[in-house]
C-alpha atoms as a PDB file:
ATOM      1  CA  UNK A   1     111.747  86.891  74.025  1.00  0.00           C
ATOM      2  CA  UNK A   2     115.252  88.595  75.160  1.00  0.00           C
ATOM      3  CA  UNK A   3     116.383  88.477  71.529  1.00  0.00           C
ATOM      4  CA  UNK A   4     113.243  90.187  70.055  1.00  0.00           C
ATOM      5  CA  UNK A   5     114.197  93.790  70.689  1.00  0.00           C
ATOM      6  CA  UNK A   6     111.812  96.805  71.855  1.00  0.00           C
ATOM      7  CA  UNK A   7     109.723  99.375  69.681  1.00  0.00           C
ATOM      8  CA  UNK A   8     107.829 102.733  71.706  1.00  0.00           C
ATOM      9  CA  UNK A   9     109.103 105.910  72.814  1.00  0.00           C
ATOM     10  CA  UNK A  10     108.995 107.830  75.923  1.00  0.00           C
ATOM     11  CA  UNK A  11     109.326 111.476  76.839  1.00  0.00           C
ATOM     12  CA  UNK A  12     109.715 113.587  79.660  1.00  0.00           C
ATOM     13  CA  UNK A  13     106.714 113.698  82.131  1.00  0.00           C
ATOM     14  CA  UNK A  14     104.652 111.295  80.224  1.00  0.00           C
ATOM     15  CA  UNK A  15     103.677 107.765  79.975  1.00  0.00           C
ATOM     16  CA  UNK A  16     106.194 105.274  78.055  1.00  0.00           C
ATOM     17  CA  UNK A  17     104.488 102.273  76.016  1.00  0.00           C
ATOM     18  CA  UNK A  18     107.342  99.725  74.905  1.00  0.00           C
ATOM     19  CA  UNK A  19     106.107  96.601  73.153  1.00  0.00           C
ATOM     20  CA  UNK A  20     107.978  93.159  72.697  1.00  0.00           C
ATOM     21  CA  UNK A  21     105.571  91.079  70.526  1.00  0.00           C
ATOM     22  CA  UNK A  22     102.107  90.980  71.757  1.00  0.00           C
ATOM     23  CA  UNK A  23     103.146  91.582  75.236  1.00  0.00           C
ATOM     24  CA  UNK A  24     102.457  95.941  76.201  1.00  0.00           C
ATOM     25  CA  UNK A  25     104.670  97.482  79.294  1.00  0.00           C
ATOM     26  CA  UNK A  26     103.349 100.523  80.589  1.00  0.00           C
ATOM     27  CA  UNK A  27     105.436 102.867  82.802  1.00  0.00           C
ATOM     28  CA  UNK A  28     104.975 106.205  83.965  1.00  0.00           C
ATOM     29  CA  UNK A  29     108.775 108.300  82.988  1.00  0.00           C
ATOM     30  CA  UNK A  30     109.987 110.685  85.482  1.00  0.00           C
ATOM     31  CA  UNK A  31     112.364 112.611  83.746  1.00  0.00           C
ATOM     32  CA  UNK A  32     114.261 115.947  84.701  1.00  0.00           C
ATOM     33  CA  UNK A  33     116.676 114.123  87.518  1.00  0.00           C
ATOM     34  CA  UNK A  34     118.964 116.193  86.354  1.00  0.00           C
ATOM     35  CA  UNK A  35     118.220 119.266  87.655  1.00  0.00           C
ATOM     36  CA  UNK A  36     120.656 120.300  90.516  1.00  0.00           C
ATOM     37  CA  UNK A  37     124.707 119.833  91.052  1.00  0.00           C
ATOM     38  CA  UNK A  38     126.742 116.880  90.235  1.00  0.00           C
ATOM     39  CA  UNK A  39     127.984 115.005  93.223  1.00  0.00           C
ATOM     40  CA  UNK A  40     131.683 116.256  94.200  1.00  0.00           C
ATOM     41  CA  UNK A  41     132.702 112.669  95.344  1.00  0.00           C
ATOM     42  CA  UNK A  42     132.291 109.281  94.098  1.00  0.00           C
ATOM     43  CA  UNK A  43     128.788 107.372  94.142  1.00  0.00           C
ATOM     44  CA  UNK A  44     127.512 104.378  96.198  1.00  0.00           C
ATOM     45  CA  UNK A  45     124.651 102.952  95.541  1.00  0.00           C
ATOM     46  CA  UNK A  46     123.313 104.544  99.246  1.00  0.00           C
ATOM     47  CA  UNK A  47     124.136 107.918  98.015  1.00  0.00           C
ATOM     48  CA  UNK A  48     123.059 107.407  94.725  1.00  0.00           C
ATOM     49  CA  UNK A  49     119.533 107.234  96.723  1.00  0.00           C
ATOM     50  CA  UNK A  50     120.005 111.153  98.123  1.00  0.00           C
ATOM     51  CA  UNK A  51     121.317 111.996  94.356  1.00  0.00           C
ATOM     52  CA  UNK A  52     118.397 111.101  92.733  1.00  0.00           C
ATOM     53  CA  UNK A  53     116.327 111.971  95.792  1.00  0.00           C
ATOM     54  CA  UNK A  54     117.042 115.582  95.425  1.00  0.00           C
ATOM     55  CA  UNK A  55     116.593 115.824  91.294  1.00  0.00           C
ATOM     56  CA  UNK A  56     113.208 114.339  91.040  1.00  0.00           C
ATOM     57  CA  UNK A  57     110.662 116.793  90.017  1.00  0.00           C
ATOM     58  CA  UNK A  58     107.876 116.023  91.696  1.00  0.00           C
ATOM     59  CA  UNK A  59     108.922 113.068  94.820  1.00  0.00           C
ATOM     60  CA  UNK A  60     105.699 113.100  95.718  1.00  0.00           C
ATOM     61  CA  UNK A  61     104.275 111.556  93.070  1.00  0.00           C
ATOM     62  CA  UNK A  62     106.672 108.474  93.177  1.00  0.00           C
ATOM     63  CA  UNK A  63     105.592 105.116  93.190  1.00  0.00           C
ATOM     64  CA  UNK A  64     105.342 102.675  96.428  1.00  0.00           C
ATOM     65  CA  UNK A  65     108.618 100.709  94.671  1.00  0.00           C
ATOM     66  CA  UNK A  66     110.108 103.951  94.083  1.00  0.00           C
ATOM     67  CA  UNK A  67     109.433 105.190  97.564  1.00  0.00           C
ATOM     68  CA  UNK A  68     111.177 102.037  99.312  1.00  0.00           C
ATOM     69  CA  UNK A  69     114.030 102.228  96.762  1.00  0.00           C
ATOM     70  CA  UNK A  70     114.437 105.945  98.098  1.00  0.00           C
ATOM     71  CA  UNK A  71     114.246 105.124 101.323  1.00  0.00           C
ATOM     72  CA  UNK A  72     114.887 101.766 102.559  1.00  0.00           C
ATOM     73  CA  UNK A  73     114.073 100.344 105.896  1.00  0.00           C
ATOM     74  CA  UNK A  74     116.962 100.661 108.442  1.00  0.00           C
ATOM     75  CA  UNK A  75     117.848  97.405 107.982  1.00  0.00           C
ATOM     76  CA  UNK A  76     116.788  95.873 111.448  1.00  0.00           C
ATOM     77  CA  UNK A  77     115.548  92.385 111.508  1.00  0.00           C
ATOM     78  CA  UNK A  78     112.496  90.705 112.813  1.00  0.00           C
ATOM     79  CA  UNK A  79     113.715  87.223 115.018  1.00  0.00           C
ATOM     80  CA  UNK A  80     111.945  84.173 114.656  1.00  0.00           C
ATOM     81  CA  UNK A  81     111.940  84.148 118.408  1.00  0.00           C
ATOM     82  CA  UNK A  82     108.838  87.416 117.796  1.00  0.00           C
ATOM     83  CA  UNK A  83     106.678  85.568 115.130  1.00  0.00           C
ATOM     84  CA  UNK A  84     104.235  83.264 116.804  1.00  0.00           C
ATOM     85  CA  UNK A  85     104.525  79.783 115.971  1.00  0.00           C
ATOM     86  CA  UNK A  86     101.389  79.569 113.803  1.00  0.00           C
ATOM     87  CA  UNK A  87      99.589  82.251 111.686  1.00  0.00           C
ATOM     88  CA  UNK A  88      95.957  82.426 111.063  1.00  0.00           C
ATOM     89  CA  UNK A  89      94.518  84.213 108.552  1.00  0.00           C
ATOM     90  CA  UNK A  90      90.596  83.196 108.757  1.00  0.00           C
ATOM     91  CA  UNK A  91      88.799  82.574 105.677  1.00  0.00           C
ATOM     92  CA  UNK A  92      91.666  84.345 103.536  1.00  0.00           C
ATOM     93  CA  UNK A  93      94.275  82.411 101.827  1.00  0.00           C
ATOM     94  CA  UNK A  94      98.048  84.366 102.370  1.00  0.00           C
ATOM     95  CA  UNK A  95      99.938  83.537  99.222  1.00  0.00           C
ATOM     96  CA  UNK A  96     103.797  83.989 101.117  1.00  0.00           C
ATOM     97  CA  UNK A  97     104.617  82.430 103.746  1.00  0.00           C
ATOM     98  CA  UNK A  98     105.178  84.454 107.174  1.00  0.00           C
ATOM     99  CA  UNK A  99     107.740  82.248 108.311  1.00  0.00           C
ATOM    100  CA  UNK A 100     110.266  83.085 105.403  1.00  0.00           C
ATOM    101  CA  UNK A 101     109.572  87.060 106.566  1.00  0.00           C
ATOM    102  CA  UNK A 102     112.669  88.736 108.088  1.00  0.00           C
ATOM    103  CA  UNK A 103     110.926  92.272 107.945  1.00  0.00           C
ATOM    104  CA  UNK A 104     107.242  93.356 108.185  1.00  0.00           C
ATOM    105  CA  UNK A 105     105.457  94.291 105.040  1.00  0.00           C
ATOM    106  CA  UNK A 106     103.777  93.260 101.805  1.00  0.00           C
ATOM    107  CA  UNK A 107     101.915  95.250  99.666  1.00  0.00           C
ATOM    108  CA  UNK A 108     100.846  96.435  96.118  1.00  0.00           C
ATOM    109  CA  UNK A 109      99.741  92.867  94.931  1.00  0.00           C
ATOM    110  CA  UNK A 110      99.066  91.391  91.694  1.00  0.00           C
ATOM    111  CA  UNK A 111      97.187  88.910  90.543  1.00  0.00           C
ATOM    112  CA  UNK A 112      96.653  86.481  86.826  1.00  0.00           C
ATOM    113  CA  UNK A 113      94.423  83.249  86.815  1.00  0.00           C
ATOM    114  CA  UNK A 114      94.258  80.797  84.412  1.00  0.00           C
ATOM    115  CA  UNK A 115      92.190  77.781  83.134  1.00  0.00           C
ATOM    116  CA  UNK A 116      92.266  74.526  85.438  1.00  0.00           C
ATOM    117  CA  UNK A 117      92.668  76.710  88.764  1.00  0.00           C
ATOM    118  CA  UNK A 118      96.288  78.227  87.712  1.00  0.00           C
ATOM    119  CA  UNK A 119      96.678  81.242  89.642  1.00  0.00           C
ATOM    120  CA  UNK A 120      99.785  83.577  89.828  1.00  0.00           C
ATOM    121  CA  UNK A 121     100.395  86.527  92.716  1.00  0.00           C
ATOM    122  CA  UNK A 122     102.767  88.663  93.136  1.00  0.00           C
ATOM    123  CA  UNK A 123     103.491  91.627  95.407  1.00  0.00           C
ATOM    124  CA  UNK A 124     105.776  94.090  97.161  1.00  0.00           C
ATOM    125  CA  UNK A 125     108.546  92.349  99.755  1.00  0.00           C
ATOM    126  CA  UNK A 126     110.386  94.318 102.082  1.00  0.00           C
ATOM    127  CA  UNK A 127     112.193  91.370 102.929  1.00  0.00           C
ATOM    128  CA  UNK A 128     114.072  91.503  99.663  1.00  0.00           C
ATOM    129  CA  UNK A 129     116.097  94.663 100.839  1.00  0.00           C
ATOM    130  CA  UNK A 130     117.600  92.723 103.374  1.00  0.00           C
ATOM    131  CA  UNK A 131     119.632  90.256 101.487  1.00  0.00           C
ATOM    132  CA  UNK A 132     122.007  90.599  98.193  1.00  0.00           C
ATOM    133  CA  UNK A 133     120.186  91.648  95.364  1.00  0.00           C
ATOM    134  CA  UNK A 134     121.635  88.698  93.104  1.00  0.00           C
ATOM    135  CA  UNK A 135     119.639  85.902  95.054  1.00  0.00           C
ATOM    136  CA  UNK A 136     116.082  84.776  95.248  1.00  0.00           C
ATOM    137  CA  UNK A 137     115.565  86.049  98.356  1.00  0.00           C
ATOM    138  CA  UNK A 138     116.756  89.597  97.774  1.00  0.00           C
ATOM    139  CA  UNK A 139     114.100  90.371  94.986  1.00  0.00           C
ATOM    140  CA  UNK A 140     111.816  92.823  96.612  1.00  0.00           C
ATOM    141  CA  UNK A 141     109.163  91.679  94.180  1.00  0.00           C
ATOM    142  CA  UNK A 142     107.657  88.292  95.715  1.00  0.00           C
ATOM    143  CA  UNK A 143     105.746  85.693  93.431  1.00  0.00           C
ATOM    144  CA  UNK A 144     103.694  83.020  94.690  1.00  0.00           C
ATOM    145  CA  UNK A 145     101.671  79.928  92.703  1.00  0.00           C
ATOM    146  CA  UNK A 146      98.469  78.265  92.987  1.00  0.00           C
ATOM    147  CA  UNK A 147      96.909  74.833  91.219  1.00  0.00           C
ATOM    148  CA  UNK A 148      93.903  74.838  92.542  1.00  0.00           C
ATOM    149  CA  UNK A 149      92.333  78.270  91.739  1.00  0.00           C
ATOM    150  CA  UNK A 150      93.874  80.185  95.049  1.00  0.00           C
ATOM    151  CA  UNK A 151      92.886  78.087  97.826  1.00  0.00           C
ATOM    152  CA  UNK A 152      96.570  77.113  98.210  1.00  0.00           C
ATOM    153  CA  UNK A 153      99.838  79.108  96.974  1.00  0.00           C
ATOM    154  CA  UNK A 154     103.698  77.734  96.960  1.00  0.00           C
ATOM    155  CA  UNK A 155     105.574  81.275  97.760  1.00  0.00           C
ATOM    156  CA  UNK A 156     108.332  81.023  95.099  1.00  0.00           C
ATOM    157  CA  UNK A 157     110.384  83.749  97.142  1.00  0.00           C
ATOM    158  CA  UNK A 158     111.652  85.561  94.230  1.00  0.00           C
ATOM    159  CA  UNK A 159     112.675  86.458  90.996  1.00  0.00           C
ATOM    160  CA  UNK A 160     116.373  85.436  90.007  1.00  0.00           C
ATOM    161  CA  UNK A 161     118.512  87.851  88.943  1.00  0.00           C
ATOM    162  CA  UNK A 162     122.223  87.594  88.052  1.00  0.00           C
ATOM    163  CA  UNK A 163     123.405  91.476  88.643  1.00  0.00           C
ATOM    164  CA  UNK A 164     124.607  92.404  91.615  1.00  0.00           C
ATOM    165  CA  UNK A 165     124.475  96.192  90.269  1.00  0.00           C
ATOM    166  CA  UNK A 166     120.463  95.722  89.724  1.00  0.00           C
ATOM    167  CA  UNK A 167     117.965  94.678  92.326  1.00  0.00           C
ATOM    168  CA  UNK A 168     114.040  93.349  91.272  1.00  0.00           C
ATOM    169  CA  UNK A 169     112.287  96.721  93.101  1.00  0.00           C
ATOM    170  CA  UNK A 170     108.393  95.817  93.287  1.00  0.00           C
ATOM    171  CA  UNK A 171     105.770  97.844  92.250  1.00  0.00           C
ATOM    172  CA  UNK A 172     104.648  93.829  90.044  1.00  0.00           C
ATOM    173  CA  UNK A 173     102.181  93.441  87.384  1.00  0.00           C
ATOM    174  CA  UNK A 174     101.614  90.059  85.977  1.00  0.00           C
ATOM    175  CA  UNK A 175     100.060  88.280  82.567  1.00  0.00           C
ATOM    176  CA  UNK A 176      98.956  85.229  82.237  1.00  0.00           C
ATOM    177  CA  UNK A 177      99.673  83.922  78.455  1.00  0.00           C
ATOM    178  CA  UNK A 178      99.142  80.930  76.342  1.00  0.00           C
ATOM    179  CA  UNK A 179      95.775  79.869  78.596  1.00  0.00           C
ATOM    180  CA  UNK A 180      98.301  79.589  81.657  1.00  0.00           C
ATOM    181  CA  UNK A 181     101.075  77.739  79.930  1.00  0.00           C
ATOM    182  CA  UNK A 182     103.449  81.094  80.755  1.00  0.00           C
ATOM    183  CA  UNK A 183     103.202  84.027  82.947  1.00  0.00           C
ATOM    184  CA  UNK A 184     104.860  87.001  82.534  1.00  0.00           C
ATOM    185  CA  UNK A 185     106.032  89.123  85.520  1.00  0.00           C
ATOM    186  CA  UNK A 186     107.040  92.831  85.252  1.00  0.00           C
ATOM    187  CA  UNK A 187     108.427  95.107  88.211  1.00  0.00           C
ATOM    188  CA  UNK A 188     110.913  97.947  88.753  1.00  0.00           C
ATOM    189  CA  UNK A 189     114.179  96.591  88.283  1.00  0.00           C
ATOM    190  CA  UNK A 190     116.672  99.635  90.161  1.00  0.00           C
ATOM    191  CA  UNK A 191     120.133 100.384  90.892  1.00  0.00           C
ATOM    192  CA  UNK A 192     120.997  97.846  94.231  1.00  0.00           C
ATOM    193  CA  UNK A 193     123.062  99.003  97.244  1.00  0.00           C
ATOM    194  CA  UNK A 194     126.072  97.603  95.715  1.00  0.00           C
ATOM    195  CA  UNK A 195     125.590 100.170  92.328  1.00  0.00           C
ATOM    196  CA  UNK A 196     128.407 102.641  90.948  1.00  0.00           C
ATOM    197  CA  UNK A 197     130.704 101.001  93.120  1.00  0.00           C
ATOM    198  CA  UNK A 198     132.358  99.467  89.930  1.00  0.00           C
ATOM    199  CA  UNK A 199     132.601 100.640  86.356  1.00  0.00           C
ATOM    200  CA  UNK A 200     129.169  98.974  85.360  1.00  0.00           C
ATOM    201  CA  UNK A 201     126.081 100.810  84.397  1.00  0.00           C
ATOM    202  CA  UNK A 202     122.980 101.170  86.868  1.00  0.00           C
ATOM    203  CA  UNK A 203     119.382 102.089  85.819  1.00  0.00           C
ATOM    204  CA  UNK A 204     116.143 102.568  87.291  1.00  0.00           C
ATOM    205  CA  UNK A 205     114.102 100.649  84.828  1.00  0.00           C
ATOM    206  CA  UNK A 206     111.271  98.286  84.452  1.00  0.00           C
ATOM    207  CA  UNK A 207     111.951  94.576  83.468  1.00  0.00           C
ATOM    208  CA  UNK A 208     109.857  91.117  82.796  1.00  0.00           C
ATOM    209  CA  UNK A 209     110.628  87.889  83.744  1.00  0.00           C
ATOM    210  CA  UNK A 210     108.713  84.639  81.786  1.00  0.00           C
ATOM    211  CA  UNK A 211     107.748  81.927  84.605  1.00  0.00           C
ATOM    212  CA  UNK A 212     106.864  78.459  83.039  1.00  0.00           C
ATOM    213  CA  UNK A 213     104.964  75.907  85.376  1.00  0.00           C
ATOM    214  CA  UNK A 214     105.437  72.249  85.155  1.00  0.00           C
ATOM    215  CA  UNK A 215     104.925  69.212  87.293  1.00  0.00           C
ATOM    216  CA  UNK A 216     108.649  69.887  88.610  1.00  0.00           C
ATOM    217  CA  UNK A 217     107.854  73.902  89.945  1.00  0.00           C
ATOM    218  CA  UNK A 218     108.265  77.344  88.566  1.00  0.00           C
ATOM    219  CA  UNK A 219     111.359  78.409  86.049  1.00  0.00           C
ATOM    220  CA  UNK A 220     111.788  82.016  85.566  1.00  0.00           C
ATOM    221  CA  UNK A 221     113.773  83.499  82.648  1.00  0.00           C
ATOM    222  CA  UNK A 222     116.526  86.204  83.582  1.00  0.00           C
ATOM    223  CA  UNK A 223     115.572  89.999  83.775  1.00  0.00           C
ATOM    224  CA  UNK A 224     114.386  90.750  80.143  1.00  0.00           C
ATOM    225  CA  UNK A 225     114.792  94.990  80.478  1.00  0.00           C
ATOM    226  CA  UNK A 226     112.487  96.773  78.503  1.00  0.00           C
ATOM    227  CA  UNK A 227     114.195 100.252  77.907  1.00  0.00           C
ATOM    228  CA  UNK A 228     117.384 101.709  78.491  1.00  0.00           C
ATOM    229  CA  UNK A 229     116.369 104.995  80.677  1.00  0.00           C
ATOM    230  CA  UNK A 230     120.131 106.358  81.483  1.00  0.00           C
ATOM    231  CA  UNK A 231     123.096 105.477  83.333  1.00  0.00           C
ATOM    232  CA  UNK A 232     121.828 106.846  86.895  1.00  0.00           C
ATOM    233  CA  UNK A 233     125.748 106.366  88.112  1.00  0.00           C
ATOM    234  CA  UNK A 234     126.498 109.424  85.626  1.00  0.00           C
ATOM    235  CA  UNK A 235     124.877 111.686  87.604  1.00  0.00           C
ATOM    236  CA  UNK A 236     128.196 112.268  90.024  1.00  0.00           C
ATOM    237  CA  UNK A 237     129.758 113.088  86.723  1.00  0.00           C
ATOM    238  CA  UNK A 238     130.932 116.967  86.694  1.00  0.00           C
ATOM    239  CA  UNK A 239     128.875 117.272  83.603  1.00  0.00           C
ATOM    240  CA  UNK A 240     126.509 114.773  83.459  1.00  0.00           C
ATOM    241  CA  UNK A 241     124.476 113.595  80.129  1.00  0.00           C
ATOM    242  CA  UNK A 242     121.445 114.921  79.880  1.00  0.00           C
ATOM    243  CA  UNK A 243     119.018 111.835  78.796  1.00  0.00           C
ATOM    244  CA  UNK A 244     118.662 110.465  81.798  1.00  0.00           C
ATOM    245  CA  UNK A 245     115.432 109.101  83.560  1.00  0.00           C
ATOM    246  CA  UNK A 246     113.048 106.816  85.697  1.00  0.00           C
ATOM    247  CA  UNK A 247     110.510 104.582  84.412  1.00  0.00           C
ATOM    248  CA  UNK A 248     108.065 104.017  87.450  1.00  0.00           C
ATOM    249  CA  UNK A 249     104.573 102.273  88.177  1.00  0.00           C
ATOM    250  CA  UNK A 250     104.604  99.503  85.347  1.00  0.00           C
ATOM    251  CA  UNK A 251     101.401  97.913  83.924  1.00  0.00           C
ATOM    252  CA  UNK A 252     101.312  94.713  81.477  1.00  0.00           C
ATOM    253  CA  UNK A 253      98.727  94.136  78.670  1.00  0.00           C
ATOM    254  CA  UNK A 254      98.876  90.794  76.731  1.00  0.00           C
ATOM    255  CA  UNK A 255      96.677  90.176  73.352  1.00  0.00           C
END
């Protein structure tokens, strides 16, 4: 699929549709980040946060993913010595596991069932801000798996990613596809803490990753980005270009 390019436009204010095959990604494009001064000094990926924080037209209408991306917990830890030693959750099943949670919250959950019980979740982690974004458990989008139609999930952790200048940024939606032989996973894929620190490109964008079940577990493709929305690092630039934007709140669509 990473080979197979992109067709769709997207303009300011308005909703982007970008198709790979049969497979439709949905976003909502907040553009107009550029209104306001350049930054006078040079970028982290912290202050890239305020940057953008400042330019966006209307903050209020961000996403949850967008929100936690703009302002991330403080970084504090929860010990395993304050989790209680078992967790019950009644008659509901909890597709992560609690024990693998270093900070409180998930949210924003999706869901995609299959034939022969096959069930894939995924949600919102806050956990994921707390480690590097280039390792499973620094993906702020969690993913968990089922075989036998929800009543038991595997939590998966994460979705890999090789960039250390990118970080998966929640807000999921998920496809099943070929009657459960593939799922397809799509979630803000943002600018990490360690962006315009070096000379590589950082955008706020939405990407898809293709999971593939087998008797041995869950493989995930890389980040497969579907649009190019702007270098967000350019905005410290004294004049900065003026194409750049945020694709936020992403929805999938298979045929």
């Amino acid at each position: 699929m990473a080979g197979r390019g992109h067709e769709g436009v997207a303009g300011p204010g308005v909703t982007g549709v970008f198709t790979v095959k049969r497979l439709v990604v949905l976003c909502v494009c907040l553009a107009g980040v550029l209104a306001g001064p350049a930054a006078s000094a040079a970028t982290t990926g912290s202050s890239l946060r305020s940057l953008v924080a400042a330019r966006l037209p209307y903050p209020n209408s961000a996403s949850q993913g967008l929100s936690i991306w703009l302002n991330p917990p403080d970084g504090q830890l929860t010990t395993s010595a304050g989790r209680a030693a078992t967790v019950s959750f009644g008659s509901n099943v909890d597709a992560a596991n609690p024990q693998e949670d270093t900070a409180g919250g998930q949210s924003e959950e999706a869901i995609a069932a299959a034939s022969g019980g096959r069930v894939m979740a995924d949600w919102n982690d806050i956990t994921g801000v707390m480690f590097p974004p280039n390792t499973r458990s620094g993906s702020v989008t969690g993913v968990g798996y089922s075989t036998d139609g929800g009543r038991h999930f595997r939590d998966l952790v994460g979705l890999p990613n090789p960039n250390p200048d990118e970080q998966w940024s929640g807000d999921p939606a998920i496809v099943a596809i070929d009657g459960g032989a593939h799922y397809i996973v799509g979630s803000l894929y943002a600018p990490s803490f360690n962006a315009c620190g070096d000379t590589h490109p950082s955008m706020f964008t939405v990407a898809v990753s293709v999971a593939t079940p087998s008797s041995a577990g869950v493989a995930f493709t890389k980040p497969i980005i579907v649009n190019n929305p702007g270098n967000l690092c350019a905005l410290a630039r004294r004049r900065p270009p003026n194409n750049i934007a945020i694709l936020d709140k992403d929805w999938l669509a298979w045929d």
